[in-house]
C-alpha atoms as a PDB file:
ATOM      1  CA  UNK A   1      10.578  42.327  14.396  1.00  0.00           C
ATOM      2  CA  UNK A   2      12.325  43.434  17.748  1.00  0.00           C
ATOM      3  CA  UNK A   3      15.390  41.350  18.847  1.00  0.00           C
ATOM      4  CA  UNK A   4      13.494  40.010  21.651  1.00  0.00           C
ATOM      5  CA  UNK A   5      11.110  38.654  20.108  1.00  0.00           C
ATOM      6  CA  UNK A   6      12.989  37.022  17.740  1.00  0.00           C
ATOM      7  CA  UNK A   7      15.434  35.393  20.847  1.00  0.00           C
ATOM      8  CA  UNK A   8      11.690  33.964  22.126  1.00  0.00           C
ATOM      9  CA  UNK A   9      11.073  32.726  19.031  1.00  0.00           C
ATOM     10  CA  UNK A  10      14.317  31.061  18.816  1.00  0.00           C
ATOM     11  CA  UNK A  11      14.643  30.238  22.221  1.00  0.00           C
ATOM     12  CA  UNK A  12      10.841  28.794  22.278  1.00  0.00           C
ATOM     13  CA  UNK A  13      12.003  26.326  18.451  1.00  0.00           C
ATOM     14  CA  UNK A  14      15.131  25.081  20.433  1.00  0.00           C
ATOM     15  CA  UNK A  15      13.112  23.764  23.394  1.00  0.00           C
ATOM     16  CA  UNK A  16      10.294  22.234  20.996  1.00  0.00           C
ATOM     17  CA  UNK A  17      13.577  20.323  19.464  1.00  0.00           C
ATOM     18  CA  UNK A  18      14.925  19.246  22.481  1.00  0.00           C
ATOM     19  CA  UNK A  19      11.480  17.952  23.485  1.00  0.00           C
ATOM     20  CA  UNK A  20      10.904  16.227  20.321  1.00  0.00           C
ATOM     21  CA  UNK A  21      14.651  14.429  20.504  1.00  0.00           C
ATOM     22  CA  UNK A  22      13.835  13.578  24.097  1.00  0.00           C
ATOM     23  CA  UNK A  23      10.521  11.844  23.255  1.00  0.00           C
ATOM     24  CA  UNK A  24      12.588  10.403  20.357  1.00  0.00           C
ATOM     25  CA  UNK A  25      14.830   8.824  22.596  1.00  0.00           C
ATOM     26  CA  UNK A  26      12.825   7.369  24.704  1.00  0.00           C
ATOM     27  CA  UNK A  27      10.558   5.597  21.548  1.00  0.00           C
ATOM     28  CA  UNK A  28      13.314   4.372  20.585  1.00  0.00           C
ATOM     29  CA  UNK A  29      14.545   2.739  23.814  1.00  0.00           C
ATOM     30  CA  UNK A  30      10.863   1.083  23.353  1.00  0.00           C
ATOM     31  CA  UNK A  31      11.108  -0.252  20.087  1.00  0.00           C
ATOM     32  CA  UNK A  32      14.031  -1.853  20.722  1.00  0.00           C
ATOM     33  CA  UNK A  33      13.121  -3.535  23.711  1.00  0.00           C
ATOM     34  CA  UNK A  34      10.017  -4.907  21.769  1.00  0.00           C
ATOM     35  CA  UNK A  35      12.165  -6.127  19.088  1.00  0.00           C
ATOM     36  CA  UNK A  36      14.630  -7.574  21.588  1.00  0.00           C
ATOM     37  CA  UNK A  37      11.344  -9.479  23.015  1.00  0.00           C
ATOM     38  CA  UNK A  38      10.115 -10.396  19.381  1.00  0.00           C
ATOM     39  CA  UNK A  39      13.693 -12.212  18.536  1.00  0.00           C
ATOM     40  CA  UNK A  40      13.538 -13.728  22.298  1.00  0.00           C
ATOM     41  CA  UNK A  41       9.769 -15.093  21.227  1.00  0.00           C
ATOM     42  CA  UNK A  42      10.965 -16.117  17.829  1.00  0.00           C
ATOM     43  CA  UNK A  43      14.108 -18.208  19.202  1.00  0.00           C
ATOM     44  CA  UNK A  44      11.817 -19.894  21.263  1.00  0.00           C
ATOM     45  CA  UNK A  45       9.481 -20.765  18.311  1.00  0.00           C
ATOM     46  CA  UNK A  46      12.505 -21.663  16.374  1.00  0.00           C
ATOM     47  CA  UNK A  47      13.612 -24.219  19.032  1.00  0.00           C
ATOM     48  CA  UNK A  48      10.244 -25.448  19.339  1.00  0.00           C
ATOM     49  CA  UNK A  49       9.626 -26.636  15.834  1.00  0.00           C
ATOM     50  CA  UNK A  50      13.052 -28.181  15.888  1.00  0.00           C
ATOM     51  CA  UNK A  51      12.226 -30.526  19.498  1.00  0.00           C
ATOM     52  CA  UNK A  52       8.460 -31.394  17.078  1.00  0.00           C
ATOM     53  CA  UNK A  53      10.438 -32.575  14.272  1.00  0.00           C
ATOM     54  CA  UNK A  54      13.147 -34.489  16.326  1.00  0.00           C
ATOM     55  CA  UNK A  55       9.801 -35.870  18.085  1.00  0.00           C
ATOM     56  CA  UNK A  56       8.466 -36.689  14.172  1.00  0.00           C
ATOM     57  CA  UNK A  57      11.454 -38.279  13.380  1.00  0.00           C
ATOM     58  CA  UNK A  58      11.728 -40.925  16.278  1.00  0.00           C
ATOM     59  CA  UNK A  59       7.692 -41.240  15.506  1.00  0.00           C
ATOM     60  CA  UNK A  60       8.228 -42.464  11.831  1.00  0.00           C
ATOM     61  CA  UNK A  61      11.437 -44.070  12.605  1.00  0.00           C
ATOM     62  CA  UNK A  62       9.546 -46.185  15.568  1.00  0.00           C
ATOM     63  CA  UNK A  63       6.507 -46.986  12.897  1.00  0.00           C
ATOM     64  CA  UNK A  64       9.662 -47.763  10.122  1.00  0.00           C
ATOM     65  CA  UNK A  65      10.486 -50.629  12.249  1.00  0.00           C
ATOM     66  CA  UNK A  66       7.110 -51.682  13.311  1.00  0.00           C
ATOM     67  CA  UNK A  67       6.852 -52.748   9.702  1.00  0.00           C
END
């Protein structure tokens, strides 16, 4: 194999790389954001269930004194 065809060859796998960490990159800038959106949508979950049960709790204690 002639020299210059092996610097293509080598040239040519060291852009494919570069590429593939580019693309890599940028997926992972996306995955994070969707996880930082998934823990945003799971606070907000989290601090609905608590405002229902507060609500619960003034419910039974309202019927508790009702009798």
């Amino acid at each position: 194999m002639s020299d210059e065809v092996f610097a293509t060859i080598a040239i040519a796998f060291i852009v494919v790389l570069l590429i593939m960490f580019g693309l890599g990159l940028r997926r992972g800038k996306n995955v994070q954001a969707t996880n930082e959106q998934i823990e945003a949508n799971q606070k907000r979950q989290i601090e609905l269930h608590e405002r229902q049960v507060a609500a619960l709790e003034r419910i039974a204690e309202a019927l508790d004194r009702r009798g």
